[in-house]
PDB file of N, CA and C in Angstrom:
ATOM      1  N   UNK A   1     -56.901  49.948-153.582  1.00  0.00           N
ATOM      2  CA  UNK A   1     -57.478  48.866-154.354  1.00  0.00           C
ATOM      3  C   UNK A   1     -58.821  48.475-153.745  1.00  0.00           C
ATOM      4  N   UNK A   2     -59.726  48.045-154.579  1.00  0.00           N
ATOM      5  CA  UNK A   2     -61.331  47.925-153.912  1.00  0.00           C
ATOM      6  C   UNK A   2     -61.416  46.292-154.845  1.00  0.00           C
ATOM      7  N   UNK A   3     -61.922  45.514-153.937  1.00  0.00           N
ATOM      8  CA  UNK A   3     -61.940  44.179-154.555  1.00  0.00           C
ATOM      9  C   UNK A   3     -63.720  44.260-154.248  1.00  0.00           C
ATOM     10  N   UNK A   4     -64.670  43.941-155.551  1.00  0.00           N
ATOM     11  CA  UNK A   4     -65.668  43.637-156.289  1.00  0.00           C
ATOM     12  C   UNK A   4     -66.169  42.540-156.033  1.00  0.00           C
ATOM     13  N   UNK A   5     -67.570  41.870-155.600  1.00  0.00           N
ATOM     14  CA  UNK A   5     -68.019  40.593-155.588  1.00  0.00           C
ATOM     15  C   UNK A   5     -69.740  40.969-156.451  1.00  0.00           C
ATOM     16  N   UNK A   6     -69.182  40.260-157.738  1.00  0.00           N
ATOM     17  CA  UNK A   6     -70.527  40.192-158.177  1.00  0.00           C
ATOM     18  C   UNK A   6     -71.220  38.769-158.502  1.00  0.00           C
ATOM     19  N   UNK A   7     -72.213  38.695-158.722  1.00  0.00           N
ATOM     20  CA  UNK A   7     -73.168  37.800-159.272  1.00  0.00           C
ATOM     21  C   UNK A   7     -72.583  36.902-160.398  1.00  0.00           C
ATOM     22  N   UNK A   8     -72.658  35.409-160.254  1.00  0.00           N
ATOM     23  CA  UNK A   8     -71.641  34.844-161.422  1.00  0.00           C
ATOM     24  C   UNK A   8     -72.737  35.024-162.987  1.00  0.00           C
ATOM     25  N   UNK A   9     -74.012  35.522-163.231  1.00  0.00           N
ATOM     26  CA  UNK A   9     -74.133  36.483-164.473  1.00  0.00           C
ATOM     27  C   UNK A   9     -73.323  37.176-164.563  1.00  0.00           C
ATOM     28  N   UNK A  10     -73.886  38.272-163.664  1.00  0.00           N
ATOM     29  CA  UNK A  10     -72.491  39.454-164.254  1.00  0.00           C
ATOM     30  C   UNK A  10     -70.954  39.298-164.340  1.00  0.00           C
ATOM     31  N   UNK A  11     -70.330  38.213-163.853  1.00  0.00           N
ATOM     32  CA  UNK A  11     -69.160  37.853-163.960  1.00  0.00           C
ATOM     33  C   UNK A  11     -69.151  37.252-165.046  1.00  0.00           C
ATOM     34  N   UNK A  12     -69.863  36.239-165.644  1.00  0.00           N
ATOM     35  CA  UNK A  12     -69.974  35.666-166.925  1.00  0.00           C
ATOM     36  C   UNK A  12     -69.834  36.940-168.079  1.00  0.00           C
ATOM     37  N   UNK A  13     -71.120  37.804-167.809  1.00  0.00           N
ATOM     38  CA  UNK A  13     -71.333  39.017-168.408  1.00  0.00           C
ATOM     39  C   UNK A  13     -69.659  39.693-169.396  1.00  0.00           C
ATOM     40  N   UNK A  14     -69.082  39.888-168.119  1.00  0.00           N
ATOM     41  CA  UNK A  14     -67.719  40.166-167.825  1.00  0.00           C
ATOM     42  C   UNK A  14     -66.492  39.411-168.759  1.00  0.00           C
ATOM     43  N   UNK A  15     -66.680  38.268-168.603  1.00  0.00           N
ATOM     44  CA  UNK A  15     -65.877  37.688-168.981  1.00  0.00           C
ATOM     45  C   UNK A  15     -66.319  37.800-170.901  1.00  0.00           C
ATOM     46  N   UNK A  16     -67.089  37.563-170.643  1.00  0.00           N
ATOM     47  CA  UNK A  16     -67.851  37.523-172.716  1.00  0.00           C
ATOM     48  C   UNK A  16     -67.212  37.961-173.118  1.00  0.00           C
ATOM     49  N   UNK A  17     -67.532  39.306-172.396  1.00  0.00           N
ATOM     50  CA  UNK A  17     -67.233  40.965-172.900  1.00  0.00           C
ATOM     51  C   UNK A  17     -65.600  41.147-173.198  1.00  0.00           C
ATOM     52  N   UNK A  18     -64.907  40.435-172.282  1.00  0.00           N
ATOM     53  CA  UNK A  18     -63.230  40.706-172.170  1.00  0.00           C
ATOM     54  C   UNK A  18     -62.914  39.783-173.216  1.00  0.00           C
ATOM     55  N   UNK A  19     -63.040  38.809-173.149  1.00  0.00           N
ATOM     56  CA  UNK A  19     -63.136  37.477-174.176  1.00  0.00           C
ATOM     57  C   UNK A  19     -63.209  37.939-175.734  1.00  0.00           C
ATOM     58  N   UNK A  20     -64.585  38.486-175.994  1.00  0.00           N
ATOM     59  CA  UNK A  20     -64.829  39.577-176.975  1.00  0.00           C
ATOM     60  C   UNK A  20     -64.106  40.645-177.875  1.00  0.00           C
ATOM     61  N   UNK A  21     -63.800  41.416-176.934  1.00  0.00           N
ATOM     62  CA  UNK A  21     -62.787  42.518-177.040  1.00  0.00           C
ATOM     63  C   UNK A  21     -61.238  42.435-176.741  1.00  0.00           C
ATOM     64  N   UNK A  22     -60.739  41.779-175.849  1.00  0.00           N
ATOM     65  CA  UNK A  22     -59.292  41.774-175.623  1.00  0.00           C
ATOM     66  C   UNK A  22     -59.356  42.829-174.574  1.00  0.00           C
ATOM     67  N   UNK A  23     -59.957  43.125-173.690  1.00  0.00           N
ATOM     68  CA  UNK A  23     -59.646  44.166-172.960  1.00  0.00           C
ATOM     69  C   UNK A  23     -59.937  43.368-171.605  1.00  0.00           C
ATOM     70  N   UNK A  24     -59.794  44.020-169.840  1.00  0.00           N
ATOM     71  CA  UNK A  24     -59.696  43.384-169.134  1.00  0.00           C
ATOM     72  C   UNK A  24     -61.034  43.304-168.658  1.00  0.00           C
ATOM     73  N   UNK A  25     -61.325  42.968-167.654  1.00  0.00           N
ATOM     74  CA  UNK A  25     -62.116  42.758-166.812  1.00  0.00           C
ATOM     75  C   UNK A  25     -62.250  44.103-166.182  1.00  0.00           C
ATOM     76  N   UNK A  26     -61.576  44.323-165.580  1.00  0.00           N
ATOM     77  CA  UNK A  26     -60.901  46.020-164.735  1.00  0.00           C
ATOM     78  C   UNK A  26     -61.422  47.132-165.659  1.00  0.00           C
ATOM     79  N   UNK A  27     -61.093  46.656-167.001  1.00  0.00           N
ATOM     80  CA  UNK A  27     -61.388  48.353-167.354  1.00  0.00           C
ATOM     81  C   UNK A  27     -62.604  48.080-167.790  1.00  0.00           C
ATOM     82  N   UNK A  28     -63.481  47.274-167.704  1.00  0.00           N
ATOM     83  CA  UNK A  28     -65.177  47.551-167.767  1.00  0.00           C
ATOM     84  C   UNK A  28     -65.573  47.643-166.631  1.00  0.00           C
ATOM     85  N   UNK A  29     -64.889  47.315-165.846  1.00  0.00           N
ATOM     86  CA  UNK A  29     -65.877  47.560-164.470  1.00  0.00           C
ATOM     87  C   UNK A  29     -65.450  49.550-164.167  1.00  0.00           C
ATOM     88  N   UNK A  30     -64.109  49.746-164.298  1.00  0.00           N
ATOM     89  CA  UNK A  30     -63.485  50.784-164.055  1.00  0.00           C
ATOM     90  C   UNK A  30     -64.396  51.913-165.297  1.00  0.00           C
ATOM     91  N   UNK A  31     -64.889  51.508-166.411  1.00  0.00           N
ATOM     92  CA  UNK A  31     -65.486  52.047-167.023  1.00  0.00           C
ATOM     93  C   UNK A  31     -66.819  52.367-166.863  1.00  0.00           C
ATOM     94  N   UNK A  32     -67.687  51.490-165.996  1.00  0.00           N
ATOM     95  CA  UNK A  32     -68.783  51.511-165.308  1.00  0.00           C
ATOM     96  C   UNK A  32     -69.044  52.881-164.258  1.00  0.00           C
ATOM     97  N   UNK A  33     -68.169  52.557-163.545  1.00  0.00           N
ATOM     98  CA  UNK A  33     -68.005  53.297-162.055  1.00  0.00           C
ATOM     99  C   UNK A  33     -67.356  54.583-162.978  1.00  0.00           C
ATOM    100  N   UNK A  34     -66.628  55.019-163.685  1.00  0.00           N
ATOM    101  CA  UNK A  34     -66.623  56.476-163.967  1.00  0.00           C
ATOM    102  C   UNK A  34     -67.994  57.196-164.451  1.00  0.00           C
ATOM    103  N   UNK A  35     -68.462  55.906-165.458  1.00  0.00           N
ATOM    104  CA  UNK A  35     -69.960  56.731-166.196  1.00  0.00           C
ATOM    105  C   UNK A  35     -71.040  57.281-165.497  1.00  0.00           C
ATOM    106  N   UNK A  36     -70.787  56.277-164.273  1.00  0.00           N
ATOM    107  CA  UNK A  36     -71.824  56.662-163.180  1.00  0.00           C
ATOM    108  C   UNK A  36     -71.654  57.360-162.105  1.00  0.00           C
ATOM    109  N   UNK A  37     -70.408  57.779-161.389  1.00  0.00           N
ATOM    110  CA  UNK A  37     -70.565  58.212-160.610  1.00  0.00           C
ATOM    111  C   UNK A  37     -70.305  59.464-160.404  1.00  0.00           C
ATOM    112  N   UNK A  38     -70.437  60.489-161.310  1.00  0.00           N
ATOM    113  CA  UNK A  38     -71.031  62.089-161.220  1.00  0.00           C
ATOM    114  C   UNK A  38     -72.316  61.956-161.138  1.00  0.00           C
ATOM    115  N   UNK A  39     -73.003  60.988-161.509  1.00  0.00           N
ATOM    116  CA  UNK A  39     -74.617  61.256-161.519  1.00  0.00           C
ATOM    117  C   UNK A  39     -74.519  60.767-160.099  1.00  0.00           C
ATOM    118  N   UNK A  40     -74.453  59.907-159.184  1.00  0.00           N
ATOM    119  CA  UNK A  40     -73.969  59.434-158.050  1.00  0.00           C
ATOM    120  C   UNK A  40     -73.762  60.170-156.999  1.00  0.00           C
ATOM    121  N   UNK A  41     -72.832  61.390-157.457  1.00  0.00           N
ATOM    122  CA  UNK A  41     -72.308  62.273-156.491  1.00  0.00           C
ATOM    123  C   UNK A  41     -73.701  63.450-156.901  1.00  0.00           C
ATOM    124  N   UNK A  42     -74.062  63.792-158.057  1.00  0.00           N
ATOM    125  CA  UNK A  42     -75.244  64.457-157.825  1.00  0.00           C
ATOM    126  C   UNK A  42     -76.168  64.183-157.397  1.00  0.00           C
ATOM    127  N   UNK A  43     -76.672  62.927-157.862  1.00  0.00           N
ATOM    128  CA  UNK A  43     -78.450  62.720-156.645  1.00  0.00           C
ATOM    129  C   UNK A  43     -78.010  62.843-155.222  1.00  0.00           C
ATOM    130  N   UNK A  44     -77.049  61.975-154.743  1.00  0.00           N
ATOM    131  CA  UNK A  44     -76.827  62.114-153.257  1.00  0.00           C
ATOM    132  C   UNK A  44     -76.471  63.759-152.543  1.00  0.00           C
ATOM    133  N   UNK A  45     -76.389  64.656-153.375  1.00  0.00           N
ATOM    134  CA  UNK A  45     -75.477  66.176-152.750  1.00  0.00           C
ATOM    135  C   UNK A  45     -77.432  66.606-152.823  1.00  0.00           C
ATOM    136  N   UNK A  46     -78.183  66.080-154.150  1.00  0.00           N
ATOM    137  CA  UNK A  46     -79.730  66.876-154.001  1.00  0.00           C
ATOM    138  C   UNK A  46     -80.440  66.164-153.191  1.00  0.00           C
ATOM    139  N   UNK A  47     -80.040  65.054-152.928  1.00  0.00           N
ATOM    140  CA  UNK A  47     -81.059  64.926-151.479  1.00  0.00           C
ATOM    141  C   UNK A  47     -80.754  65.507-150.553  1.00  0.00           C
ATOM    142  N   UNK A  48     -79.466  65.231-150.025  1.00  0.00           N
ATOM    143  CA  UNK A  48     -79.203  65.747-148.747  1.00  0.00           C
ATOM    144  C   UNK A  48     -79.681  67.346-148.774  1.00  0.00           C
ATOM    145  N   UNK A  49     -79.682  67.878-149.668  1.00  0.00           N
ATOM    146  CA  UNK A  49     -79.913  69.705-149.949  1.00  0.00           C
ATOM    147  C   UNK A  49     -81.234  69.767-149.946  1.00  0.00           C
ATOM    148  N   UNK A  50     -81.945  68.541-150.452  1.00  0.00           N
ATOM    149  CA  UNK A  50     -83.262  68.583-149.980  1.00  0.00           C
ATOM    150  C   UNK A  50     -83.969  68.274-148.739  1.00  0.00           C
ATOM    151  N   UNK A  51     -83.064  66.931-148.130  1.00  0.00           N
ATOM    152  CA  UNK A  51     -83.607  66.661-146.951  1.00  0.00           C
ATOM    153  C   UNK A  51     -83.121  68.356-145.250  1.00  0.00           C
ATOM    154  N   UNK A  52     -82.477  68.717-146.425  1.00  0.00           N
ATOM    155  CA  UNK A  52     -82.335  70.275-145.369  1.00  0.00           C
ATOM    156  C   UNK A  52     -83.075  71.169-145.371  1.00  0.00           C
ATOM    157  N   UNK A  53     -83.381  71.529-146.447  1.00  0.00           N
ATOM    158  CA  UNK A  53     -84.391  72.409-146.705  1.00  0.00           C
ATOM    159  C   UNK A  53     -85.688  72.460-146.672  1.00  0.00           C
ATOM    160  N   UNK A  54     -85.883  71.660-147.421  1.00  0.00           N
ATOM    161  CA  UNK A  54     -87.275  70.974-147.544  1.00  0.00           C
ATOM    162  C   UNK A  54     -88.203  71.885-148.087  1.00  0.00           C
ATOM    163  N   UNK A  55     -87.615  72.717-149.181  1.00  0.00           N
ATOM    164  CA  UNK A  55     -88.205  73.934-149.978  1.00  0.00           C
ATOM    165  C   UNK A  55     -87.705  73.459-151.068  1.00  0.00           C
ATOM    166  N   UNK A  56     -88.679  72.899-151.855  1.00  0.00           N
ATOM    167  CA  UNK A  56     -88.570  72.570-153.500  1.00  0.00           C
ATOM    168  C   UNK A  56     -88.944  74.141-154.430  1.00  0.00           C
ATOM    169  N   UNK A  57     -87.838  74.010-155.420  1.00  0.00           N
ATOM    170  CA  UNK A  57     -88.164  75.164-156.282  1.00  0.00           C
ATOM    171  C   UNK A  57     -89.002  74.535-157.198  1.00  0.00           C
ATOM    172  N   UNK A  58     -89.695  74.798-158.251  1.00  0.00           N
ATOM    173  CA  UNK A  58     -90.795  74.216-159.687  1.00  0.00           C
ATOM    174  C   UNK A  58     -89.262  74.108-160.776  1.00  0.00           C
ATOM    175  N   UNK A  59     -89.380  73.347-161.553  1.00  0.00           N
ATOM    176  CA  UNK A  59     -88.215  73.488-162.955  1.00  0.00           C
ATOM    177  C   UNK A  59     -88.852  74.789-163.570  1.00  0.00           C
ATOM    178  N   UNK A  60     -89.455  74.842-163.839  1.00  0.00           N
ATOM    179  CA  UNK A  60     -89.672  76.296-164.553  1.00  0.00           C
ATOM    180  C   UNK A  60     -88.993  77.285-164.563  1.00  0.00           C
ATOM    181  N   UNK A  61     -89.040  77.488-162.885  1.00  0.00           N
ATOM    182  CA  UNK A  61     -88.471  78.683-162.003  1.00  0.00           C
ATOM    183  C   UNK A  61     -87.145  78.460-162.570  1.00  0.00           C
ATOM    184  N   UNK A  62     -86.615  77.441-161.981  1.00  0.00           N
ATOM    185  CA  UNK A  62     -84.575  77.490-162.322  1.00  0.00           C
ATOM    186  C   UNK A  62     -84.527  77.500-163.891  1.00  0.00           C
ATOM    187  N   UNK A  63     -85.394  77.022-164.924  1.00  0.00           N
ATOM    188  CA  UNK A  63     -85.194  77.242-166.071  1.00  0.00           C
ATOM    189  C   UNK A  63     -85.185  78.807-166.690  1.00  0.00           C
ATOM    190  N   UNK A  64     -86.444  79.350-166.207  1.00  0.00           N
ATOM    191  CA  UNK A  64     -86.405  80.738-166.009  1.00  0.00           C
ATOM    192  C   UNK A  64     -85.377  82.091-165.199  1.00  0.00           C
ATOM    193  N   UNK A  65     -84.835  81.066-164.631  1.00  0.00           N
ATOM    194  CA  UNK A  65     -83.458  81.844-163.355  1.00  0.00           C
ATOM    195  C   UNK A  65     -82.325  81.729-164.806  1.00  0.00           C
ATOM    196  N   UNK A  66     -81.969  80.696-165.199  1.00  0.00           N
ATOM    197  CA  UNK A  66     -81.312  80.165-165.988  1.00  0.00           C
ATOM    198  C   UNK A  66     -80.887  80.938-167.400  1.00  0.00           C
ATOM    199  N   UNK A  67     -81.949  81.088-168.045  1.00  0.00           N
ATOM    200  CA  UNK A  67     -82.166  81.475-169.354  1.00  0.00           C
ATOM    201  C   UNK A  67     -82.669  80.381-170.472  1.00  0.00           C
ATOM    202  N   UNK A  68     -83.095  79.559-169.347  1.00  0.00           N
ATOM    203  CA  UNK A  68     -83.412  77.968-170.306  1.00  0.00           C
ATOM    204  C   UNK A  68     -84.852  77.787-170.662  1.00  0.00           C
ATOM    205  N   UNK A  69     -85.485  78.811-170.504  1.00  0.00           N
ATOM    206  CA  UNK A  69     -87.093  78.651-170.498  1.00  0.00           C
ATOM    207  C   UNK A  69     -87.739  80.447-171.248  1.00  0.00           C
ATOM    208  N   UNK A  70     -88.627  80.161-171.890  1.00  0.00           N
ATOM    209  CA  UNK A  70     -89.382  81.682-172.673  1.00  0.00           C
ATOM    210  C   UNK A  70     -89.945  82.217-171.350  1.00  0.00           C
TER     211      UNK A  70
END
């Protein structure tokens, strides 16, 4: 269990929203944190892969590696 401290906006926010809909509190926040955190786990895996390397490819190139580019 992970207990949350936000801003009483966004708790207001929160509450509207549940108020609104009939749904909880939990599953918008729980709905939040899924949408976001593959993008989350990707920027953080390309920095670190960057802060190792420190050899940037161009998009072109991987589009062209790819088949995503003429």
């Amino acid at each position: 269990m992970i207990a949350v401290r936000f801003p009483a906006s966004i708790e207001e926010r929160l509450n509207e929203l549940a108020a609104k809909t009939g749904r909880t509190k939990t599953f918008y926040v729980r709905e939040a944190v899924l949408e976001h955190l593959d993008d989350l786990e990707d920027l953080y895996l390309a920095e670190r892969r960057l802060a190792r390397n420190k050899t940037a490819i161009p998009l072109e190139e991987v589009m062209k590696q790819y088949g995503l580019a003429d």
